[in-house]
N, C-alpha and C. Protein backbone atom coordinates (compact mmCIF):
# COMPACT_ATOMS: atom_id res chain seq x y z
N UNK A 1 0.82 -1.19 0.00
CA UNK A 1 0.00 0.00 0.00
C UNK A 1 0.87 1.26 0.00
N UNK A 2 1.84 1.59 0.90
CA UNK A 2 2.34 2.12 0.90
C UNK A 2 3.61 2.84 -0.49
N UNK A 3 3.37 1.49 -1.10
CA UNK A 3 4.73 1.80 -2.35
C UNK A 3 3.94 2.22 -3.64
N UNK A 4 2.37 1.53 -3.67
CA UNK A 4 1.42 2.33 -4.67
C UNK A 4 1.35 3.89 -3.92
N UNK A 5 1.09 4.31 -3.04
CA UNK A 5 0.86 5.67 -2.14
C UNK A 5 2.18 6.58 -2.82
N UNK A 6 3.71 5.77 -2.48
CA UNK A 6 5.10 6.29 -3.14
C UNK A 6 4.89 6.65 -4.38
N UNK A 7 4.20 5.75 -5.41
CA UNK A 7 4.33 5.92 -6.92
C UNK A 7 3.42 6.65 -7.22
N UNK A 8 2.49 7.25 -6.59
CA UNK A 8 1.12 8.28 -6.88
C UNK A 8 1.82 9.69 -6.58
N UNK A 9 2.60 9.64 -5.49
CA UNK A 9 2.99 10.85 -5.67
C UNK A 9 4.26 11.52 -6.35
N UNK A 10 4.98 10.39 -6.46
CA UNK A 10 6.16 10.41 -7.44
C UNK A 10 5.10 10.98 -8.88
N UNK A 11 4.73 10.28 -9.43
CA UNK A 11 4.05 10.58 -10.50
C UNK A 11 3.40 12.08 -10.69
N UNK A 12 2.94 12.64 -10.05
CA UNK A 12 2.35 13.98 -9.58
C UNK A 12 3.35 14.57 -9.25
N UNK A 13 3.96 14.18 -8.94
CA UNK A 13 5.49 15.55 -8.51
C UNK A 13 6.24 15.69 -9.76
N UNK A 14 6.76 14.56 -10.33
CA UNK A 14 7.19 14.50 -12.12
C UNK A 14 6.21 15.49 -12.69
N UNK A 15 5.08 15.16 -12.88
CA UNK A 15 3.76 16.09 -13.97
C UNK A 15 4.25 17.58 -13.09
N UNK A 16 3.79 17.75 -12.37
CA UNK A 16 4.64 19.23 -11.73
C UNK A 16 5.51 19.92 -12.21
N UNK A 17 6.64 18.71 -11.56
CA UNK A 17 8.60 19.42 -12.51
C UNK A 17 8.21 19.98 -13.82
N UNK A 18 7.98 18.64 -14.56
CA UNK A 18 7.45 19.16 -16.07
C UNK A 18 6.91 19.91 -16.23
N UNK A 19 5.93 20.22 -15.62
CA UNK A 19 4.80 21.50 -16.23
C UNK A 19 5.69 22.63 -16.27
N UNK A 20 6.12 23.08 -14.78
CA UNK A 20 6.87 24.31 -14.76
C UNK A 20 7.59 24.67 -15.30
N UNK A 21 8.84 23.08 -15.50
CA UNK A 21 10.08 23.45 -16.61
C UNK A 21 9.47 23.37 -18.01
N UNK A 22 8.87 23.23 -18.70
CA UNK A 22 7.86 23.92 -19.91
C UNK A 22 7.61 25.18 -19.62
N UNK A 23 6.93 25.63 -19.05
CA UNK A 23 6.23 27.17 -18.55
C UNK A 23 8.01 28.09 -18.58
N UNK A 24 8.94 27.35 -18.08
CA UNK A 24 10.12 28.13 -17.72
C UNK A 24 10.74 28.43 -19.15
N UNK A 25 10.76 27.39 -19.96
CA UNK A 25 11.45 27.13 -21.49
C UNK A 25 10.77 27.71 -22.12
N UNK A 26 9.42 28.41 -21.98
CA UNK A 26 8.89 28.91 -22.98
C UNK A 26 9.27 30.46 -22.63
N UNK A 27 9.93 30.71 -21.98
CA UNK A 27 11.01 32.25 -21.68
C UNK A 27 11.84 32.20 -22.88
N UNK A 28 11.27 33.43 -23.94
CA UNK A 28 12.70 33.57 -25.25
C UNK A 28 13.69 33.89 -24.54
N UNK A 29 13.55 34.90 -23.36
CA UNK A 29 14.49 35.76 -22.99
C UNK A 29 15.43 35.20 -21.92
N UNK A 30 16.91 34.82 -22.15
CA UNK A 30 17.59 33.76 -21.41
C UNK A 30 17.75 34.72 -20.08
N UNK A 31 18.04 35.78 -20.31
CA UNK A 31 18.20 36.67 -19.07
C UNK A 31 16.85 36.35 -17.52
N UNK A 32 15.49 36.59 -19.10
CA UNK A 32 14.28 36.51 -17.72
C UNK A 32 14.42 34.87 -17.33
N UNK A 33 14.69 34.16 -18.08
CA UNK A 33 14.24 32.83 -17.98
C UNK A 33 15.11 32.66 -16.80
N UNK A 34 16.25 33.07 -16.59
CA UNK A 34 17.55 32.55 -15.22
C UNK A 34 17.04 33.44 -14.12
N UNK A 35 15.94 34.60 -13.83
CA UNK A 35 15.91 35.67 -13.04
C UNK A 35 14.20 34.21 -12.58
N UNK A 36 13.36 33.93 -13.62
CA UNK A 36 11.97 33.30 -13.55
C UNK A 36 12.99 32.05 -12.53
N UNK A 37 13.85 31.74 -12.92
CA UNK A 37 14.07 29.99 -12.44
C UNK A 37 14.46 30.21 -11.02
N UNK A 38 15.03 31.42 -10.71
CA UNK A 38 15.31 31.56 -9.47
C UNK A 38 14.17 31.61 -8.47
N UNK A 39 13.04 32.57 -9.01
CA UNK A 39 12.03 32.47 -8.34
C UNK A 39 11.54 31.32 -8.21
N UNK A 40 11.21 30.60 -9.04
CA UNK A 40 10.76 28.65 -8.63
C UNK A 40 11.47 28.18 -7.85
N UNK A 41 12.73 28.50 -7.84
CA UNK A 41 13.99 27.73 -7.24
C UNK A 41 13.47 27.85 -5.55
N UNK A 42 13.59 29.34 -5.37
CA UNK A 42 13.09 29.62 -4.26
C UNK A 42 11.57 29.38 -3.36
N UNK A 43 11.03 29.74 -4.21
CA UNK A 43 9.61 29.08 -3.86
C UNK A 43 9.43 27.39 -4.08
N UNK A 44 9.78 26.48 -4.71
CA UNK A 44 10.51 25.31 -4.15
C UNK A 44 10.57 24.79 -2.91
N UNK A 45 11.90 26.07 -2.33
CA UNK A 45 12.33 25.86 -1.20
C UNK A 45 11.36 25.83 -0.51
N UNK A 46 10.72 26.98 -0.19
CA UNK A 46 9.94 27.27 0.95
C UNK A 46 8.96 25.85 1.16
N UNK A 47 7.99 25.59 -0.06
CA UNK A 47 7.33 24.37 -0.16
C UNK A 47 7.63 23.32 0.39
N UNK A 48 9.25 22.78 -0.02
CA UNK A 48 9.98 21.95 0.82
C UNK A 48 9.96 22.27 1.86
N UNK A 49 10.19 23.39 2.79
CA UNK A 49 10.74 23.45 4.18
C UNK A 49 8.89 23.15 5.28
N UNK A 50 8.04 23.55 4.34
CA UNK A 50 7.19 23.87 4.87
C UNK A 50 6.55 22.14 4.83
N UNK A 51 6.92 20.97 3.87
CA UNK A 51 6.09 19.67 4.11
C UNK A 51 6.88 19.37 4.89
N UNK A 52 8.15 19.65 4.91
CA UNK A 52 8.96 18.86 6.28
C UNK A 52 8.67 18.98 6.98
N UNK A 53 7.90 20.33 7.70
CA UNK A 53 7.38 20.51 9.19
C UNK A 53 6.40 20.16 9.20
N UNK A 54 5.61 19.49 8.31
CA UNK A 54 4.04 18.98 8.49
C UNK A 54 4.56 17.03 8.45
N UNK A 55 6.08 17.08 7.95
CA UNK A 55 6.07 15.55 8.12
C UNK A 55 5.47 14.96 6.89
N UNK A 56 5.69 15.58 5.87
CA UNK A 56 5.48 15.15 4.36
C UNK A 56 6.50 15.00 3.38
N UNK A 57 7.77 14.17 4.09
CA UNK A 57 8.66 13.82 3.48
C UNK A 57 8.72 13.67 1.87
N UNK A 58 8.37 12.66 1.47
CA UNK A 58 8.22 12.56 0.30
C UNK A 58 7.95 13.64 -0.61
N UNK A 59 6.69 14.52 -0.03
CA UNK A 59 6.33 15.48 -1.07
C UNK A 59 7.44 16.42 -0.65
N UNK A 60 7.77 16.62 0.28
CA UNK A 60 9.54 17.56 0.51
C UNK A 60 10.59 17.50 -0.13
N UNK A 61 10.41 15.88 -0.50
CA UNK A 61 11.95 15.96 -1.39
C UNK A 61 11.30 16.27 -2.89
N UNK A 62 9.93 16.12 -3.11
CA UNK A 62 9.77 16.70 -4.91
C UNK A 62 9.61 17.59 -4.78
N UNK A 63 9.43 18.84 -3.87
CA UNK A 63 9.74 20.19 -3.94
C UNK A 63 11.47 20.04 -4.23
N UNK A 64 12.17 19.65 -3.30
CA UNK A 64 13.84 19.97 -3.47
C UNK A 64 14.30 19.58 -4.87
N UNK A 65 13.34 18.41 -5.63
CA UNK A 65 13.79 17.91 -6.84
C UNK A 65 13.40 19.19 -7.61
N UNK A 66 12.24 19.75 -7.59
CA UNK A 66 11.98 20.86 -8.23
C UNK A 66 12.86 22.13 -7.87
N UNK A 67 13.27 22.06 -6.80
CA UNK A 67 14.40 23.79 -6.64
C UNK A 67 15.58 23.42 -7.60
N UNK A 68 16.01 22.13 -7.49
CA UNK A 68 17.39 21.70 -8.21
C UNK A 68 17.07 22.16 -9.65
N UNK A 69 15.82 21.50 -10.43
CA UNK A 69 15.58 21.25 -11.70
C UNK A 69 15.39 22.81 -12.06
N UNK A 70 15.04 23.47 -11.01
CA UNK A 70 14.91 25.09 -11.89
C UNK A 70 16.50 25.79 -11.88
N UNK A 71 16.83 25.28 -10.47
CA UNK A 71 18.45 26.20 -10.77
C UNK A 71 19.55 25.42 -11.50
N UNK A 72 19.41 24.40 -12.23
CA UNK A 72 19.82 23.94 -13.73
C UNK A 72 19.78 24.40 -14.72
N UNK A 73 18.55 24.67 -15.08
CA UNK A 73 17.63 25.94 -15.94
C UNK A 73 17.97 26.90 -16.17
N UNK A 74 18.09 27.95 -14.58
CA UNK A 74 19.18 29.10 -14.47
C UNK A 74 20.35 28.49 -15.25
N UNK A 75 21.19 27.56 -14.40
CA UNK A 75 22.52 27.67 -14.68
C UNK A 75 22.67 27.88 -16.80
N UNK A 76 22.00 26.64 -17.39
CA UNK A 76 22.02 27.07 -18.54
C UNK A 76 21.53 27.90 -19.38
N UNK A 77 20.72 28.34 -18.90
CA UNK A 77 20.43 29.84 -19.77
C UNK A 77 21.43 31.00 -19.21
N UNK A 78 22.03 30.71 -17.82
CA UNK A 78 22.77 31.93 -17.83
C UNK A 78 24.79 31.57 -18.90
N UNK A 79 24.82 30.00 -19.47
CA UNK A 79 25.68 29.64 -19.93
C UNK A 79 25.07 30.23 -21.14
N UNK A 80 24.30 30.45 -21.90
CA UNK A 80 23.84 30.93 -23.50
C UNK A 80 23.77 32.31 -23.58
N UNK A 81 23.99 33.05 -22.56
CA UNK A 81 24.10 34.45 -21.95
C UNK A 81 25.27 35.28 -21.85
N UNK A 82 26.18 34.51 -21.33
CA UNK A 82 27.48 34.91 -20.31
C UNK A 82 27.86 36.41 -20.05
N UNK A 83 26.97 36.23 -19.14
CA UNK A 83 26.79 37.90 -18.72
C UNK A 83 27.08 37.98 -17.20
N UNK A 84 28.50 38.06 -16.41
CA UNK A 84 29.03 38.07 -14.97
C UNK A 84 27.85 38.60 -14.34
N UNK A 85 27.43 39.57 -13.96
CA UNK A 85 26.64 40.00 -13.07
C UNK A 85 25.31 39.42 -13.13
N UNK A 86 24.66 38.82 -14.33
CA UNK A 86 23.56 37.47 -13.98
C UNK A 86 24.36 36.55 -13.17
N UNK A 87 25.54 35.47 -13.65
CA UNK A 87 26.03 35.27 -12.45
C UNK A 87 26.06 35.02 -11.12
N UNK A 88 26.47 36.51 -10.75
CA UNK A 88 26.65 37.08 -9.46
C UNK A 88 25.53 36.78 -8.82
N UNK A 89 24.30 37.43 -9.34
CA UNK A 89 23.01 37.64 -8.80
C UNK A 89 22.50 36.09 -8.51
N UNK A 90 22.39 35.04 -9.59
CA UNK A 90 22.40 33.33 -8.96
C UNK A 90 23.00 33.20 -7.77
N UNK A 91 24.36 33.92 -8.08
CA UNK A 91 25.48 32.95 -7.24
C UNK A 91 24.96 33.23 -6.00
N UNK A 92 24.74 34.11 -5.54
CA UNK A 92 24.34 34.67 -4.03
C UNK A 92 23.27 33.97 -3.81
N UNK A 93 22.15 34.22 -4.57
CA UNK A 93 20.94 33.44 -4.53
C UNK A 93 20.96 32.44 -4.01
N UNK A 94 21.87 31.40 -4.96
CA UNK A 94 22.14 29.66 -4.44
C UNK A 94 22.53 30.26 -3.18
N UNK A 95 23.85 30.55 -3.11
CA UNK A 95 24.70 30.85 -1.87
C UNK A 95 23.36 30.96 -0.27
N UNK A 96 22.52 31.72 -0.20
CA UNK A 96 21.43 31.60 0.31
C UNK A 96 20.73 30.66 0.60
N UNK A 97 20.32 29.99 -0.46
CA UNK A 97 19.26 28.49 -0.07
C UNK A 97 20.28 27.52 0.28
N UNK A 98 21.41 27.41 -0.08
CA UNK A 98 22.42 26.71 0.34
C UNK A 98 22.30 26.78 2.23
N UNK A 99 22.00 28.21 2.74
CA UNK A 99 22.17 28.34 4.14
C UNK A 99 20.82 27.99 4.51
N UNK A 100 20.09 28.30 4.03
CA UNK A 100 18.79 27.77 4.13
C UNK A 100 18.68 25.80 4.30
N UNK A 101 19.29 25.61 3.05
CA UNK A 101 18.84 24.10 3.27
C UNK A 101 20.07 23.68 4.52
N UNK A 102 20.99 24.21 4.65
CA UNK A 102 21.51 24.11 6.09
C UNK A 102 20.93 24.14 7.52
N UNK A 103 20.00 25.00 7.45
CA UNK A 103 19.03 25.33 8.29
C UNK A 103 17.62 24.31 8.50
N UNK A 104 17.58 23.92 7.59
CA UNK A 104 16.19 22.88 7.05
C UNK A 104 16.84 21.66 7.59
N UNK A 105 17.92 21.15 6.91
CA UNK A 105 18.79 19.93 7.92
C UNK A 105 18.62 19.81 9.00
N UNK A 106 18.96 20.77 9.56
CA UNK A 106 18.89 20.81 11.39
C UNK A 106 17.33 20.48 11.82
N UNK A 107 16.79 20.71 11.14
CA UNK A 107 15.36 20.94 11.38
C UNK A 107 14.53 19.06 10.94
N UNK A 108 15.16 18.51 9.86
CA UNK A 108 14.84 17.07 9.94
C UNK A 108 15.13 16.22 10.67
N UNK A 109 14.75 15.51 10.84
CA UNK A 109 14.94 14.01 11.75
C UNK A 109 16.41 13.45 11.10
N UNK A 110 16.99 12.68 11.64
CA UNK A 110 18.12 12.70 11.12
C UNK A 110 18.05 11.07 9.88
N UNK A 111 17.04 10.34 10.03
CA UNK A 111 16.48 9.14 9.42
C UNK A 111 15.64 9.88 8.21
N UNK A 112 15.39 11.10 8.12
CA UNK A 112 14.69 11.26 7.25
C UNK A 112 15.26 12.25 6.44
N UNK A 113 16.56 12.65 6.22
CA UNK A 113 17.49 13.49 6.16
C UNK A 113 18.19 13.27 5.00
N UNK A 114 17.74 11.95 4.09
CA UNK A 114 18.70 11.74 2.73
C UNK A 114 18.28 12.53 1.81
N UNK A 115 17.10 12.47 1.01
CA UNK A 115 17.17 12.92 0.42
C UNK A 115 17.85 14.89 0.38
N UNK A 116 17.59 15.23 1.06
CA UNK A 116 18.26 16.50 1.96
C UNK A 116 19.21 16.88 1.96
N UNK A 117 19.88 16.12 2.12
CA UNK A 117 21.46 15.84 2.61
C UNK A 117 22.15 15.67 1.19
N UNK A 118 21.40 14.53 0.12
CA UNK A 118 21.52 14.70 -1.39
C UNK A 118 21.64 16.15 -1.60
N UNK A 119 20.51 16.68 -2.47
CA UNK A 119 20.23 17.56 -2.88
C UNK A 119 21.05 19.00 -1.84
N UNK A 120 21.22 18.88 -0.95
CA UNK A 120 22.58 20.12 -0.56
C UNK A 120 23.37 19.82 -1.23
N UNK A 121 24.17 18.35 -1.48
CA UNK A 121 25.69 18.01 -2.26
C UNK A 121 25.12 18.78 -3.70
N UNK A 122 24.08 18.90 -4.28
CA UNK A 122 23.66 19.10 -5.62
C UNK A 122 23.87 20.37 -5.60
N UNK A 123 23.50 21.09 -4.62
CA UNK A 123 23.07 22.42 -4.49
C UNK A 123 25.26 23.29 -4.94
N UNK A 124 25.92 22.51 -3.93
CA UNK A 124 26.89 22.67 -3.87
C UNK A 124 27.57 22.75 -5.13
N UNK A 125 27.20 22.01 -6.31
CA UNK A 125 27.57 21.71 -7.63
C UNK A 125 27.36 23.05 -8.17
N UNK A 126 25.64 23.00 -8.11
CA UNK A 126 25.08 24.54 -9.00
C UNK A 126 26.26 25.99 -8.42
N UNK A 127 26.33 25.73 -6.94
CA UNK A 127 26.96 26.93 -6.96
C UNK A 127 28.25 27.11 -7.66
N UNK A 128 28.95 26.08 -7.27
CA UNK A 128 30.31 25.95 -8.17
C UNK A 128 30.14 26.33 -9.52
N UNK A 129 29.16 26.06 -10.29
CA UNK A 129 29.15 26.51 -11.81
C UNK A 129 28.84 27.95 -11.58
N UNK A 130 27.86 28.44 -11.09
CA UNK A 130 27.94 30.11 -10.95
C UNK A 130 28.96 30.49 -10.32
N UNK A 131 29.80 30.52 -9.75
CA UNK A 131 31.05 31.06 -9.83
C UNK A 131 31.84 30.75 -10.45
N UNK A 132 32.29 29.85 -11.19
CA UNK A 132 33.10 29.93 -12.68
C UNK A 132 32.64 30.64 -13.42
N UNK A 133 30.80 30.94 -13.53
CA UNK A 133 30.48 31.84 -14.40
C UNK A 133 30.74 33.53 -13.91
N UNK A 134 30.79 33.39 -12.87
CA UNK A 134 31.05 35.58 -12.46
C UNK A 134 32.80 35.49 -12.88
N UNK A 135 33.76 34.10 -12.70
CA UNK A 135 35.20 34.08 -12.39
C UNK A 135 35.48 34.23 -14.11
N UNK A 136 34.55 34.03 -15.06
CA UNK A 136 34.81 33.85 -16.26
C UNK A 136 34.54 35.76 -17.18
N UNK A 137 35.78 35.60 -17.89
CA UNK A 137 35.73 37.00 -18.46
C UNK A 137 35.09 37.39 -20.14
């Protein structure tokens, strides 16, 4: 019961990702499209932080799958761009939810903490590419 319950909402969290990252790709403008992804990125977060405290694991980590999948988004539209101070403006951004999902850690159970604990190592990646992108001339 429980693993049909897993695959119902897996499934609904996928149709989600997708929808948005469509809605995001249909941005001509690579500039708005990396400024739009941040906002998902962030609002994401919050979503995530907010099923964790209700104890809705699962749907917590397809919010975090969704903050990742938008600041990917960013990252490559701001690579078709290369404009330092878009950049900058990510980089801090991540740099932020980065302290945030630091903060959200502390705040999980420590058994319920992988996927979490994932997706920070991920988070850690994205930032690394926005700062090669502000370090790049």
């Amino acid at each position: 019961m429980n693993r049909i319950l897993l695959l119902m909402v897996f499934a609904s969290c996928t149709a989600s990702a997708q929808s948005f990252l469509t809605e995001l790709r249909a941005e001509p403008n690579m500039a708005r499209r990396a400024e739009k992804a941040l906002q998902l990125a962030n609002s994401a977060f919050e979503g995530a932080h907010e099923l964790y405290d209700k104890g809705r694991v699962h749907e917590g980590d397809a919010q975090l799958d969704d903050m990742t999948a938008a600041l990917n988004e960013c990252v490559q539209s701001l690579e078709q761009i290369h404009k330092p101070a878009l950049y900058k403006k990510a980089e801090l951004n991540v740099a932020t939810l980065q302290r945030k999902m630091n903060g959200l850690l502390d705040d999980i159970a420590l058994q319920e903490r992988g996927w979490a604990e994932y997706t920070s190592r991920k988070l850690e990646g994205i930032h690394d590419k926005l700062l090669e992108g502000v370090m790049r001339k």
